[in-house]
PDB file of N, CA and C in Angstrom:
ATOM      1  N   UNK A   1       0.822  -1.188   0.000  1.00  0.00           N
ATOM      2  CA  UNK A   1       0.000   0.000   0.000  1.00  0.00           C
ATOM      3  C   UNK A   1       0.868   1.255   0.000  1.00  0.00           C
ATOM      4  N   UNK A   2       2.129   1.407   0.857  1.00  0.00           N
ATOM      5  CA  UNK A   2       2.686   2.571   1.205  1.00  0.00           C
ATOM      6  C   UNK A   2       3.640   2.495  -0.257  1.00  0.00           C
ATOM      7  N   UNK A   3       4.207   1.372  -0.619  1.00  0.00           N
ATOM      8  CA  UNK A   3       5.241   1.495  -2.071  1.00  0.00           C
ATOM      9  C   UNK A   3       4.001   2.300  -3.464  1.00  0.00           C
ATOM     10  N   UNK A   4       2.471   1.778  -3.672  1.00  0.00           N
ATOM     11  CA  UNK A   4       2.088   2.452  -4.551  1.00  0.00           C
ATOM     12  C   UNK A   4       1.642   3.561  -4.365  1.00  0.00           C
ATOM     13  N   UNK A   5       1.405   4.383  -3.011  1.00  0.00           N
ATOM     14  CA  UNK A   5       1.452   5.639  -2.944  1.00  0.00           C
ATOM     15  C   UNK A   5       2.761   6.430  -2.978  1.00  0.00           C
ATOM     16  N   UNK A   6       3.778   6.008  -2.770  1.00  0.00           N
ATOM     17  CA  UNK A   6       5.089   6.509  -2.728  1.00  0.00           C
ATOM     18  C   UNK A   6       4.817   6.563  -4.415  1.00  0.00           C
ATOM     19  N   UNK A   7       5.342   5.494  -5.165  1.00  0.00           N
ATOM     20  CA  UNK A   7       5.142   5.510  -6.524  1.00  0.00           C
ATOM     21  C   UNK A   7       4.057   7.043  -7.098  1.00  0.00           C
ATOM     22  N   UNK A   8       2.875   6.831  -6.641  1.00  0.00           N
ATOM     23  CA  UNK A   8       1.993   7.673  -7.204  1.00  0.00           C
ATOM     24  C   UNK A   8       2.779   9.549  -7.067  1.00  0.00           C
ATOM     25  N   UNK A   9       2.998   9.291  -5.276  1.00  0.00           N
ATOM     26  CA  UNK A   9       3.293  10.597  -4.938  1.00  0.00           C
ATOM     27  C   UNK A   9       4.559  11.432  -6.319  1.00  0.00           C
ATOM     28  N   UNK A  10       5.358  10.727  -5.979  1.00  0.00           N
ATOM     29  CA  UNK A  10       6.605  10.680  -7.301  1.00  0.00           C
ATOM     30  C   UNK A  10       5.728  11.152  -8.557  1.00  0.00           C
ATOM     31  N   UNK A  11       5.323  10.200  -8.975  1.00  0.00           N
ATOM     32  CA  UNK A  11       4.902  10.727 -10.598  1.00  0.00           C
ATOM     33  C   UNK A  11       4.163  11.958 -10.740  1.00  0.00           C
ATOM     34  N   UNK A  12       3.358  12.534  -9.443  1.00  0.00           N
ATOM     35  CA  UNK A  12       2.451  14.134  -9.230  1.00  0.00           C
ATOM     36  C   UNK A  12       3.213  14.361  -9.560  1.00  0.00           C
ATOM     37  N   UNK A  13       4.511  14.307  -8.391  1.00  0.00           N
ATOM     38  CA  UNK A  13       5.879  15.382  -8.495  1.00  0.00           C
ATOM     39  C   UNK A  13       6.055  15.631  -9.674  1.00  0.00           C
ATOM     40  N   UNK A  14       6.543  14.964 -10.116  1.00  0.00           N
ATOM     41  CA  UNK A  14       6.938  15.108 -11.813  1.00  0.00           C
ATOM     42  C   UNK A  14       5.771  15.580 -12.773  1.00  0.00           C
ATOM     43  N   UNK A  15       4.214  15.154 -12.710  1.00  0.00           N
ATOM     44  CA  UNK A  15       3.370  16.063 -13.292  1.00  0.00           C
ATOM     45  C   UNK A  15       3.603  17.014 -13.410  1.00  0.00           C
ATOM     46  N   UNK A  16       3.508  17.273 -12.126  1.00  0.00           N
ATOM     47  CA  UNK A  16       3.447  19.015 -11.812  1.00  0.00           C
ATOM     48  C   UNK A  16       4.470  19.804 -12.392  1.00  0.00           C
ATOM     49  N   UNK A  17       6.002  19.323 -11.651  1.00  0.00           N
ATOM     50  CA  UNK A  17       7.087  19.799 -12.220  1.00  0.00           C
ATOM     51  C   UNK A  17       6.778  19.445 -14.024  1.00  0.00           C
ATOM     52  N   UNK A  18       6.498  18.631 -14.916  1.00  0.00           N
ATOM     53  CA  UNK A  18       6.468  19.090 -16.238  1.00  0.00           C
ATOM     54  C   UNK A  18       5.592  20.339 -16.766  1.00  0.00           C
ATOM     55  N   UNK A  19       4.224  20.031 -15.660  1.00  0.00           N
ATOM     56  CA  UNK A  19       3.878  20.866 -15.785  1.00  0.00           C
ATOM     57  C   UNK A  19       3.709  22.379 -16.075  1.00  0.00           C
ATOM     58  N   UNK A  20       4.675  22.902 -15.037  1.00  0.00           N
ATOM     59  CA  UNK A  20       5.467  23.694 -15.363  1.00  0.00           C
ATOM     60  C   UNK A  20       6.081  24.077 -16.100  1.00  0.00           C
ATOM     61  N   UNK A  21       6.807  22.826 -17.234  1.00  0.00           N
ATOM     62  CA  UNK A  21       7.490  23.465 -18.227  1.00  0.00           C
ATOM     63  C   UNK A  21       6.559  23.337 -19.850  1.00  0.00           C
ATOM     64  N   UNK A  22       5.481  23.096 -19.377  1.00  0.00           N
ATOM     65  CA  UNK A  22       4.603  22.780 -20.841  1.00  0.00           C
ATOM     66  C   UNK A  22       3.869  24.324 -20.922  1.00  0.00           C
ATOM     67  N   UNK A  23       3.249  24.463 -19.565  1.00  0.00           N
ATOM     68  CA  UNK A  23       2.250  25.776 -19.605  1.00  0.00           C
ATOM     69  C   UNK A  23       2.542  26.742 -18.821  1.00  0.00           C
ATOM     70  N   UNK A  24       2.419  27.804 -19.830  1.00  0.00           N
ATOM     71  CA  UNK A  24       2.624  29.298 -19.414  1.00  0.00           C
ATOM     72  C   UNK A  24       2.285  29.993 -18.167  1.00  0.00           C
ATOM     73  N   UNK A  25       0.622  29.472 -17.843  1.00  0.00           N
ATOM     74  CA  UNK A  25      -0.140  29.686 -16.314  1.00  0.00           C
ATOM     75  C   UNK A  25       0.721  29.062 -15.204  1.00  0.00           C
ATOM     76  N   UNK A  26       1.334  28.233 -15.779  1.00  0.00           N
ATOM     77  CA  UNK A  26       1.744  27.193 -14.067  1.00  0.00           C
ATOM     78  C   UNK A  26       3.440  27.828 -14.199  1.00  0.00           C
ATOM     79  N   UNK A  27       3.526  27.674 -13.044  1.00  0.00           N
ATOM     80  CA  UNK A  27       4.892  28.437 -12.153  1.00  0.00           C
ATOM     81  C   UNK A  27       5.124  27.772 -11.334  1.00  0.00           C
ATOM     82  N   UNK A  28       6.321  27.059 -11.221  1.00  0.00           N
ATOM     83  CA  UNK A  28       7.270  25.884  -9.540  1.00  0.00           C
ATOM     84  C   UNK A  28       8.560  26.584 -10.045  1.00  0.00           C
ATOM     85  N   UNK A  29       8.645  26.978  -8.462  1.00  0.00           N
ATOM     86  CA  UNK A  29      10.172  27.045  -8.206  1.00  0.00           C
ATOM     87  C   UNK A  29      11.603  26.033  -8.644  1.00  0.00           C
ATOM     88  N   UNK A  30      11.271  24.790  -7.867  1.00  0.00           N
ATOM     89  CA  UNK A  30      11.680  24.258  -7.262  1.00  0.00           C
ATOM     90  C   UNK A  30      11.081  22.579  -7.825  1.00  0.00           C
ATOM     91  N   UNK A  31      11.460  21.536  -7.474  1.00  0.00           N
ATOM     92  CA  UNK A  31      11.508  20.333  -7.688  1.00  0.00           C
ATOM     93  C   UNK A  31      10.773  20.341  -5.909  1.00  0.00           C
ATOM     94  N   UNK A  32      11.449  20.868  -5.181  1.00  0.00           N
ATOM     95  CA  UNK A  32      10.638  20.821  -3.651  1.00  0.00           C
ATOM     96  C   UNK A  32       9.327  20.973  -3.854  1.00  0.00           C
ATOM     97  N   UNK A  33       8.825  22.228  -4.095  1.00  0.00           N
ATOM     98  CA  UNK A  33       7.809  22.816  -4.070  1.00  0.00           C
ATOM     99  C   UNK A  33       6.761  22.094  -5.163  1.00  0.00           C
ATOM    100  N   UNK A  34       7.228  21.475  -6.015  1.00  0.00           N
ATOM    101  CA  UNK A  34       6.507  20.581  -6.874  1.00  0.00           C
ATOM    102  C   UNK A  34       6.256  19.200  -5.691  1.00  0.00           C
ATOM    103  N   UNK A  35       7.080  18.670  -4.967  1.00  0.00           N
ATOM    104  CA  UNK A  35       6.792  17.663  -4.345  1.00  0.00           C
ATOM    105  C   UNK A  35       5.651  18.237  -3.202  1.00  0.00           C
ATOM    106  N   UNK A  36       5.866  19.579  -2.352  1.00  0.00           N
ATOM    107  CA  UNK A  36       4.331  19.704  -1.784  1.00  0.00           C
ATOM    108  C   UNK A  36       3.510  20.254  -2.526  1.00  0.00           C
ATOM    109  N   UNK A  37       3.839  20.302  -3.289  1.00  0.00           N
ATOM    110  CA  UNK A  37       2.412  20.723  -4.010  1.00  0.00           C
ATOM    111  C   UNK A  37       1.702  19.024  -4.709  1.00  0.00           C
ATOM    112  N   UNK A  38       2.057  18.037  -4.336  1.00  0.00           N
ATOM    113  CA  UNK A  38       1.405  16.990  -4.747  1.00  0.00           C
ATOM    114  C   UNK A  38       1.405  16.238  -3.775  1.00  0.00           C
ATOM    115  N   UNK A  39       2.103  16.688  -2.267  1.00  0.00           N
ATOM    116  CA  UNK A  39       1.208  16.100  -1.041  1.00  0.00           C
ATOM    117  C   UNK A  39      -0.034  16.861  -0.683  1.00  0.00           C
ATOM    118  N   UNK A  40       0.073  18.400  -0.824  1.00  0.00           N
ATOM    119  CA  UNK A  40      -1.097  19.090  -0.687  1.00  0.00           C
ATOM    120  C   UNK A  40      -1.950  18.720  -1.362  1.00  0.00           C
ATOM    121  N   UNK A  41      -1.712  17.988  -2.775  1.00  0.00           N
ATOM    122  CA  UNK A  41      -3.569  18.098  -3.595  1.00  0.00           C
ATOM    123  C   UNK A  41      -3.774  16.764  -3.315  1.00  0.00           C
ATOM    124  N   UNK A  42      -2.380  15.711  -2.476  1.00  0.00           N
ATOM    125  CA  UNK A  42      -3.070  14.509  -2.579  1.00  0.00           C
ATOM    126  C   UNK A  42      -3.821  14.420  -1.275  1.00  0.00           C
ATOM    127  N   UNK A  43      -3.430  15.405  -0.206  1.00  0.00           N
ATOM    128  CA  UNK A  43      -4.346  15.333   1.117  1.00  0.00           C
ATOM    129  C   UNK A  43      -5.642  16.141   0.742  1.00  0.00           C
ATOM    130  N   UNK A  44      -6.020  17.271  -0.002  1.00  0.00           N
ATOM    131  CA  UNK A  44      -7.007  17.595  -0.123  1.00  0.00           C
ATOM    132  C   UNK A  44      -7.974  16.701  -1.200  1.00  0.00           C
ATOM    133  N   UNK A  45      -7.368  15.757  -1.967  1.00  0.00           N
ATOM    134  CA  UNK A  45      -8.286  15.280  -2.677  1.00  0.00           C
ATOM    135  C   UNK A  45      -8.780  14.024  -1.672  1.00  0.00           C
ATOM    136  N   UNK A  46      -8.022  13.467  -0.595  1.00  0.00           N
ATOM    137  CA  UNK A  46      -8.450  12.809   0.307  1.00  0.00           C
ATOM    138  C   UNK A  46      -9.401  13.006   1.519  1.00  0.00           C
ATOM    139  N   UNK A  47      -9.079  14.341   1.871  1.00  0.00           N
ATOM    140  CA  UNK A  47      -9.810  14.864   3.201  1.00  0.00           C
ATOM    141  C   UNK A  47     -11.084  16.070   2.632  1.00  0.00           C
ATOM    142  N   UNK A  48     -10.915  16.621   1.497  1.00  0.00           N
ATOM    143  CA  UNK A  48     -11.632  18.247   1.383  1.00  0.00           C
ATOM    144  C   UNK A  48     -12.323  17.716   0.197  1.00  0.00           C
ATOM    145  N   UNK A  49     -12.302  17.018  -1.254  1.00  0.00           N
ATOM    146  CA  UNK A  49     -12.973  16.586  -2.049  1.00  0.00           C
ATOM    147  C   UNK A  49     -13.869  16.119  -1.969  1.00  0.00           C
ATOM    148  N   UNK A  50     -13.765  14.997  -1.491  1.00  0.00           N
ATOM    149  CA  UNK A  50     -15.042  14.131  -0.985  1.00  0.00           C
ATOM    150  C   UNK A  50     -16.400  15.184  -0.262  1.00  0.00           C
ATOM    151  N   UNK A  51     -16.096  16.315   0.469  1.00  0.00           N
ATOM    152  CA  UNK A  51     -16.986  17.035   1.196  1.00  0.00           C
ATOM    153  C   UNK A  51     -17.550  18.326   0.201  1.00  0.00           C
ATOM    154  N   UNK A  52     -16.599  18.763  -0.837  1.00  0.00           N
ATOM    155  CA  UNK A  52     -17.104  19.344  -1.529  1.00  0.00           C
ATOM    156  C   UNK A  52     -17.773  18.765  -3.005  1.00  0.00           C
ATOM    157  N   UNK A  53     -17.774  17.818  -3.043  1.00  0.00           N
ATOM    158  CA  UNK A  53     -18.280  16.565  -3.882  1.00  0.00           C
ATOM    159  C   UNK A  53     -19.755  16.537  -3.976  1.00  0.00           C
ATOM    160  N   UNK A  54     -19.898  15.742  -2.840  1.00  0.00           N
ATOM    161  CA  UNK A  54     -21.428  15.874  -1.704  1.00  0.00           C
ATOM    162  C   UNK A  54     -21.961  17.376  -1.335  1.00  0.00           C
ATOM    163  N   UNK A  55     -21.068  18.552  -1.259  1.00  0.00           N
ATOM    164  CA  UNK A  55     -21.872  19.747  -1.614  1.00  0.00           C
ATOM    165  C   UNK A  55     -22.309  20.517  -2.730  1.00  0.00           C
ATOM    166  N   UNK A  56     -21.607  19.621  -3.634  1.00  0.00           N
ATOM    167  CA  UNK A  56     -21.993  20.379  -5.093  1.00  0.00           C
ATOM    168  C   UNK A  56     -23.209  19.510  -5.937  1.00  0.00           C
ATOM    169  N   UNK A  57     -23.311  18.224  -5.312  1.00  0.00           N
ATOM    170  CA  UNK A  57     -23.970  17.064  -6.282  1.00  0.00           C
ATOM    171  C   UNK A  57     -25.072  17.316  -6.764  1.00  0.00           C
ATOM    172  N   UNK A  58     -25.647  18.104  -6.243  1.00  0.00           N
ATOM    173  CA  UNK A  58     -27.093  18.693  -7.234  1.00  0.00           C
ATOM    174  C   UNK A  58     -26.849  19.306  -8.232  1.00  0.00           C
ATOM    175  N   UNK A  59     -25.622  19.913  -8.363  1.00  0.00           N
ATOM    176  CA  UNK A  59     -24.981  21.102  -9.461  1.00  0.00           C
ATOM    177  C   UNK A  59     -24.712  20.059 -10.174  1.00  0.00           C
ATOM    178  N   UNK A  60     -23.692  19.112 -10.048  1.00  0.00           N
ATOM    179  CA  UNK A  60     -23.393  17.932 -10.945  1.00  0.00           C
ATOM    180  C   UNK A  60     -24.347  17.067 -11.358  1.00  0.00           C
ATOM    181  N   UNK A  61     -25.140  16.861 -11.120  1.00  0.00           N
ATOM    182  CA  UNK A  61     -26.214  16.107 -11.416  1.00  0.00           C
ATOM    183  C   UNK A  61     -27.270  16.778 -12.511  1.00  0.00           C
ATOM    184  N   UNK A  62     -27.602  18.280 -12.455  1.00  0.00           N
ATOM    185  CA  UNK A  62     -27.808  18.883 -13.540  1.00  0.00           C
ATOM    186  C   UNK A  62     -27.204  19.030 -14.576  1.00  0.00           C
ATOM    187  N   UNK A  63     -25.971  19.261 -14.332  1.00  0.00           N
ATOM    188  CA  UNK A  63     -24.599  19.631 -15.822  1.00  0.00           C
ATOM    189  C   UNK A  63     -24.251  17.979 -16.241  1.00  0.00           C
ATOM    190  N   UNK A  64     -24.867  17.235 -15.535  1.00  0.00           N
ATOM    191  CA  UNK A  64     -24.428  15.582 -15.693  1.00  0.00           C
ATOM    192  C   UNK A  64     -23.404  15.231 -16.246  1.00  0.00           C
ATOM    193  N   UNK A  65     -22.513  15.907 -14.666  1.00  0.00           N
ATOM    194  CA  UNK A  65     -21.230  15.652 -14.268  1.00  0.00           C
ATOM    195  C   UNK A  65     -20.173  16.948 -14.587  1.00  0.00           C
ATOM    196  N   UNK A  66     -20.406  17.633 -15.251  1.00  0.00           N
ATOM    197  CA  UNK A  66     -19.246  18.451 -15.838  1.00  0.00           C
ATOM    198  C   UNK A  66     -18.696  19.032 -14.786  1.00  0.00           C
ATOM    199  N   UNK A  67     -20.105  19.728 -13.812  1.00  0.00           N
ATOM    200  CA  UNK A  67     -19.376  20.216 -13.126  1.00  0.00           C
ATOM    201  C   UNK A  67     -18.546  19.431 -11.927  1.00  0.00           C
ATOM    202  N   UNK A  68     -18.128  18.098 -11.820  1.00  0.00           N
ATOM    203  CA  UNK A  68     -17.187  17.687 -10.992  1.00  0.00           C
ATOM    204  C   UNK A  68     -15.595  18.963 -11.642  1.00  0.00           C
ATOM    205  N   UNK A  69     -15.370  18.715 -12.452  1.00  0.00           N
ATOM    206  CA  UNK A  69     -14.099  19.436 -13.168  1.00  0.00           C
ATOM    207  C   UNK A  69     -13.793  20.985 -12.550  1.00  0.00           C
ATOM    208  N   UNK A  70     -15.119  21.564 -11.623  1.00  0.00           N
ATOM    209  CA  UNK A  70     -14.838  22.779 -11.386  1.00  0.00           C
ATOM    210  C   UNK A  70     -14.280  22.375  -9.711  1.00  0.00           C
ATOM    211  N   UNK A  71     -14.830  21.086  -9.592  1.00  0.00           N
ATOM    212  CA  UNK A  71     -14.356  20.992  -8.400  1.00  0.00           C
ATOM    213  C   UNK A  71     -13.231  20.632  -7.908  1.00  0.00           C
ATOM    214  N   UNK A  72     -12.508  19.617  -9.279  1.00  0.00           N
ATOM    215  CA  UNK A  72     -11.093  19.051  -9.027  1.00  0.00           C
ATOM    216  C   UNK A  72     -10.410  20.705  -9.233  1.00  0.00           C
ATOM    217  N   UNK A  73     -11.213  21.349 -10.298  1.00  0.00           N
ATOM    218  CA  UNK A  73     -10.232  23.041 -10.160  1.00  0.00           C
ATOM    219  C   UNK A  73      -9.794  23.711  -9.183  1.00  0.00           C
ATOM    220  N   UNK A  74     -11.308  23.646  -8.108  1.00  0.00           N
ATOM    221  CA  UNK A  74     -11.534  24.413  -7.069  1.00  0.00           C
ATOM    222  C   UNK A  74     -10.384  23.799  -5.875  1.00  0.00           C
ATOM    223  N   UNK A  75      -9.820  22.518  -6.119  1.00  0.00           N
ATOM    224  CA  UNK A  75      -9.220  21.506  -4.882  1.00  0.00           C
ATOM    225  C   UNK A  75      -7.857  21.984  -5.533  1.00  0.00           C
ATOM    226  N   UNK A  76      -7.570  21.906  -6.584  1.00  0.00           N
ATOM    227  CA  UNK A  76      -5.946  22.312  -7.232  1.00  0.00           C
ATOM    228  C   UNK A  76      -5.737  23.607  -6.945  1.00  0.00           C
ATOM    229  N   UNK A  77      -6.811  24.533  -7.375  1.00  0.00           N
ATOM    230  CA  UNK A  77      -6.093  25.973  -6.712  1.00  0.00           C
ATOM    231  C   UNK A  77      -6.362  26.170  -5.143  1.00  0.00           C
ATOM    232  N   UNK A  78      -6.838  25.437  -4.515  1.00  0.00           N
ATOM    233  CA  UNK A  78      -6.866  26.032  -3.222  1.00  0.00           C
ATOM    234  C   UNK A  78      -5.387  25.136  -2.719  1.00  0.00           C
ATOM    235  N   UNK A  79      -5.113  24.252  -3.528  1.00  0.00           N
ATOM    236  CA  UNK A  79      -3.801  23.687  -3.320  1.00  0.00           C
ATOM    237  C   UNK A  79      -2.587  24.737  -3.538  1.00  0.00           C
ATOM    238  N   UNK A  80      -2.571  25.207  -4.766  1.00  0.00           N
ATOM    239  CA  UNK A  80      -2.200  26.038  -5.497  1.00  0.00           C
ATOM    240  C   UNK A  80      -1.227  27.345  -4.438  1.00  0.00           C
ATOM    241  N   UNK A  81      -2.786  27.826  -3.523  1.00  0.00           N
ATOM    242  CA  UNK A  81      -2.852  28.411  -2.724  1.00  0.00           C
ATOM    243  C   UNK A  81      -2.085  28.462  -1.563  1.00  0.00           C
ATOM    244  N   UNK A  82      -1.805  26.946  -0.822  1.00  0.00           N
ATOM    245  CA  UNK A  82      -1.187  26.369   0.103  1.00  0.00           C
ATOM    246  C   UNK A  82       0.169  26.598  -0.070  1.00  0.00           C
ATOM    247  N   UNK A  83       0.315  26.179  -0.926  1.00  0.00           N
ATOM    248  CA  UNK A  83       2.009  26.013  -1.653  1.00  0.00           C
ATOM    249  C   UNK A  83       2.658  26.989  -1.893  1.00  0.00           C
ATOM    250  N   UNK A  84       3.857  27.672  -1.366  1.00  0.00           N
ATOM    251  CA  UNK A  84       4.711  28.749  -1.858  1.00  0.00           C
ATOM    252  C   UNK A  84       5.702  28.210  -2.996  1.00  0.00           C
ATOM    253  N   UNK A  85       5.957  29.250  -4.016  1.00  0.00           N
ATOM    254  CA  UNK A  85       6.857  28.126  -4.806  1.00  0.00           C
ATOM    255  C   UNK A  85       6.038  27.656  -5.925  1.00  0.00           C
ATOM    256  N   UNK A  86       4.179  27.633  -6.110  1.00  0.00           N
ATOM    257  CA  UNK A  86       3.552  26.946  -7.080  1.00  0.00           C
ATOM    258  C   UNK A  86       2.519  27.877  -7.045  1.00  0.00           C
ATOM    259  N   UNK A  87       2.537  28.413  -8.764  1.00  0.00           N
ATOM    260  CA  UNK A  87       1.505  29.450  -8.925  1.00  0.00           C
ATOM    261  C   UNK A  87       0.946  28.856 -10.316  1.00  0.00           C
ATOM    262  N   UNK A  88      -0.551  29.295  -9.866  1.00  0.00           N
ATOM    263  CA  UNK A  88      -1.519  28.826 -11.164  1.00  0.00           C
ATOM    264  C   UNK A  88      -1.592  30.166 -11.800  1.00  0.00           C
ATOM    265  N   UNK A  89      -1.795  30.913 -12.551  1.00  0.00           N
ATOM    266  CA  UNK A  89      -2.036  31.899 -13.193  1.00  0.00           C
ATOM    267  C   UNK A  89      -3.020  32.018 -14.156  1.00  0.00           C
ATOM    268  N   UNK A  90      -4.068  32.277 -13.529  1.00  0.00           N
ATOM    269  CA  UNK A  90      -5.575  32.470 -14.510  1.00  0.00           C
ATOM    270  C   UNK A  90      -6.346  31.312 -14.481  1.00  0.00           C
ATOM    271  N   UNK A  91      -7.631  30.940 -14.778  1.00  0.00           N
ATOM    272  CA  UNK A  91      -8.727  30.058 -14.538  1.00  0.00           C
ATOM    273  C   UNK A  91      -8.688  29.231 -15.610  1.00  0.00           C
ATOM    274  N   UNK A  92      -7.948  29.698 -16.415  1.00  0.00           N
ATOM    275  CA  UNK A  92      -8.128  28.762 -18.371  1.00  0.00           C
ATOM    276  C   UNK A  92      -6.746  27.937 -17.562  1.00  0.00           C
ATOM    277  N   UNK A  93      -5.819  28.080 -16.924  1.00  0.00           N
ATOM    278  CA  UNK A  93      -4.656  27.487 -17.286  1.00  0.00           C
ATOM    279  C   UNK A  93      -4.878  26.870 -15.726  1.00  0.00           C
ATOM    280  N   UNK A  94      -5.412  27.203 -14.835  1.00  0.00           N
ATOM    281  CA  UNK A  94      -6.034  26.046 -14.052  1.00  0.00           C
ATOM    282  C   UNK A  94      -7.297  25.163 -14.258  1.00  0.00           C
ATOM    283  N   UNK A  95      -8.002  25.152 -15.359  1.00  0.00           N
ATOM    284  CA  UNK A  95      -9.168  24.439 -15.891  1.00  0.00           C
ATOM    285  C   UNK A  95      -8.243  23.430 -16.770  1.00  0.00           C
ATOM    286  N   UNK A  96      -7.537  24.021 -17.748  1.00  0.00           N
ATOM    287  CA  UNK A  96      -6.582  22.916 -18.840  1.00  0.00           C
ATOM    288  C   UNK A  96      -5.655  22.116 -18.049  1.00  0.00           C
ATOM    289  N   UNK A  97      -5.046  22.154 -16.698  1.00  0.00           N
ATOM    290  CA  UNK A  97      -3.906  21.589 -15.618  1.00  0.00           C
ATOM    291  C   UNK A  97      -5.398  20.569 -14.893  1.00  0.00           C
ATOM    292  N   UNK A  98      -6.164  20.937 -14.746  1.00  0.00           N
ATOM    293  CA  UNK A  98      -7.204  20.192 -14.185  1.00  0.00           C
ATOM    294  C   UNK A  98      -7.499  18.835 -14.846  1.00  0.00           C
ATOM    295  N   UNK A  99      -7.662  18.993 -16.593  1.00  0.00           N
ATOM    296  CA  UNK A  99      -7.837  17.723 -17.634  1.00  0.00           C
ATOM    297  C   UNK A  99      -7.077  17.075 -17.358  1.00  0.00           C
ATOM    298  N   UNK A 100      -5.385  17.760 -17.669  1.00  0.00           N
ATOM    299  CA  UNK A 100      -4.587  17.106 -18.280  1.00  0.00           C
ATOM    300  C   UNK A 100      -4.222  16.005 -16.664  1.00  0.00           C
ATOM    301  N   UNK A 101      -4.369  16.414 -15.458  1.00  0.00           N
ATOM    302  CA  UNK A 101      -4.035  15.790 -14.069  1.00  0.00           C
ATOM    303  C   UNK A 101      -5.399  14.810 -14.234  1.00  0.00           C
ATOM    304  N   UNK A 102      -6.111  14.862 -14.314  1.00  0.00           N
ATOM    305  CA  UNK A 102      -7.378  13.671 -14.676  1.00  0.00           C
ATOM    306  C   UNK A 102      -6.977  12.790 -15.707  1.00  0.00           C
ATOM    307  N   UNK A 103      -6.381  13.129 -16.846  1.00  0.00           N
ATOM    308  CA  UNK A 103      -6.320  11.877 -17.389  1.00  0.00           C
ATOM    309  C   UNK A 103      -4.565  11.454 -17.046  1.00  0.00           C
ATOM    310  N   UNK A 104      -3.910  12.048 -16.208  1.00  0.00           N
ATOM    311  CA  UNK A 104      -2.827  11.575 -16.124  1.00  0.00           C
ATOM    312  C   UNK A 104      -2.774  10.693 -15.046  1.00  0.00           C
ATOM    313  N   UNK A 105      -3.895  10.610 -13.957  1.00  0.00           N
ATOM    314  CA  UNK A 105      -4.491  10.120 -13.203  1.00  0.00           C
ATOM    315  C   UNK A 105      -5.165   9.024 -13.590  1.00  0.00           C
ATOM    316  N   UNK A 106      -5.757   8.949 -14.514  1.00  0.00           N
ATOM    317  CA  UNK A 106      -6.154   7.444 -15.447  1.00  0.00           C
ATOM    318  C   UNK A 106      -5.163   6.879 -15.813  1.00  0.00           C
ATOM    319  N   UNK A 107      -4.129   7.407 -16.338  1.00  0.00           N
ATOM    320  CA  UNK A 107      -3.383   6.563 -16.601  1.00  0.00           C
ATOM    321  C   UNK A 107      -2.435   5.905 -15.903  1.00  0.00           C
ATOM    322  N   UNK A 108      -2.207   6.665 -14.408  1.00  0.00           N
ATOM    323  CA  UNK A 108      -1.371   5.994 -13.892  1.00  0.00           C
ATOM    324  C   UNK A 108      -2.041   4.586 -13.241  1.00  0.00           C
ATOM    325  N   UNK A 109      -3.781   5.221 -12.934  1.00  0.00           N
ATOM    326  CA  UNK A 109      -4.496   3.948 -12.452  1.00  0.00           C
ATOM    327  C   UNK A 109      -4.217   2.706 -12.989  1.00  0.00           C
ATOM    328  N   UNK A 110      -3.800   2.775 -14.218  1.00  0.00           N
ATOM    329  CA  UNK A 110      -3.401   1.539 -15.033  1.00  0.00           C
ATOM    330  C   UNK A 110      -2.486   0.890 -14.627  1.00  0.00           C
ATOM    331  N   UNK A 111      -1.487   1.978 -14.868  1.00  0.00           N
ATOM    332  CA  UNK A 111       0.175   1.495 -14.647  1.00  0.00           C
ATOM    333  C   UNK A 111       0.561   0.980 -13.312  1.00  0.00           C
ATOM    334  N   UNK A 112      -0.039   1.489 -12.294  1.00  0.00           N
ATOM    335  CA  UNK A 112       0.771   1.418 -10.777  1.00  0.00           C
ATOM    336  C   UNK A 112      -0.588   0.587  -9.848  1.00  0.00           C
ATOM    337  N   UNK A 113      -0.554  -0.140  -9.924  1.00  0.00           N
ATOM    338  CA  UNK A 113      -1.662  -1.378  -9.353  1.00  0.00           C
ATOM    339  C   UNK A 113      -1.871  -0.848  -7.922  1.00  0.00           C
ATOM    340  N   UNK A 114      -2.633  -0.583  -7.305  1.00  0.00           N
ATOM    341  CA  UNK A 114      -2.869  -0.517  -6.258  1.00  0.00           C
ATOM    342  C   UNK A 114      -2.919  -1.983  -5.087  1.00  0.00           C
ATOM    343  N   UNK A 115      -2.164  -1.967  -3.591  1.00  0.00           N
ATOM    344  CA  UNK A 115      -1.908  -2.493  -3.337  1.00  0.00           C
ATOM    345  C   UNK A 115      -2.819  -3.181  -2.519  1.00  0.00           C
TER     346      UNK A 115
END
């Protein structure tokens, strides 16, 4: 259990940090600051998602589903937020960092078996 979250934690890191070098909006210092910035979104997508999930579900349930995506937004920049060292810059370039971490997130589901 603790080797495929270690695994997972790592590859954020490196999301993020590419992240950084693909898009203009996103800003990391640091290789550090890329690593909390992917314990921060992995504790808020654990502890704070789930609650804002269940407060939005009527909203999602009308847009049938889309709006989950404002919510993984809403959990990355308040991450965003946390983190010195990691800046989102504008709502388009935290909405497009939002996709591209969802399906990079599918794909690792593939790759890294959960334990």
């Amino acid at each position: 259990m603790m080797k495929s979250f270690l695994i997972r934690l790592g590859l954020f890191t490196l999301a993020f940090y590419g992240a950084s070098h693909i898009f203009r909006g996103v800003y990391v210092n640091n290789l550090w600051a890329s690593f909390l910035m992917a314990v921060a979104f992995t504790f808020l997508n654990q502890f704070i998602k789930p609650v804002l999930t269940v407060l939005a579900l009527p909203v999602t349930v009308l847009t049938l589903g889309i709006f989950q995506l404002f919510v993984n937004m809403a959990v990355l920049l308040l991450a965003d937020w946390l983190v010195d060292g990691f800046h989102i810059y504008g709502w388009l370039s935290a909405f497009v960092l939002t996709i591209v971490l969802i399906l990079f997130n599918i794909i690792i589901s593939f790759l890294v078996p959960k334990d």
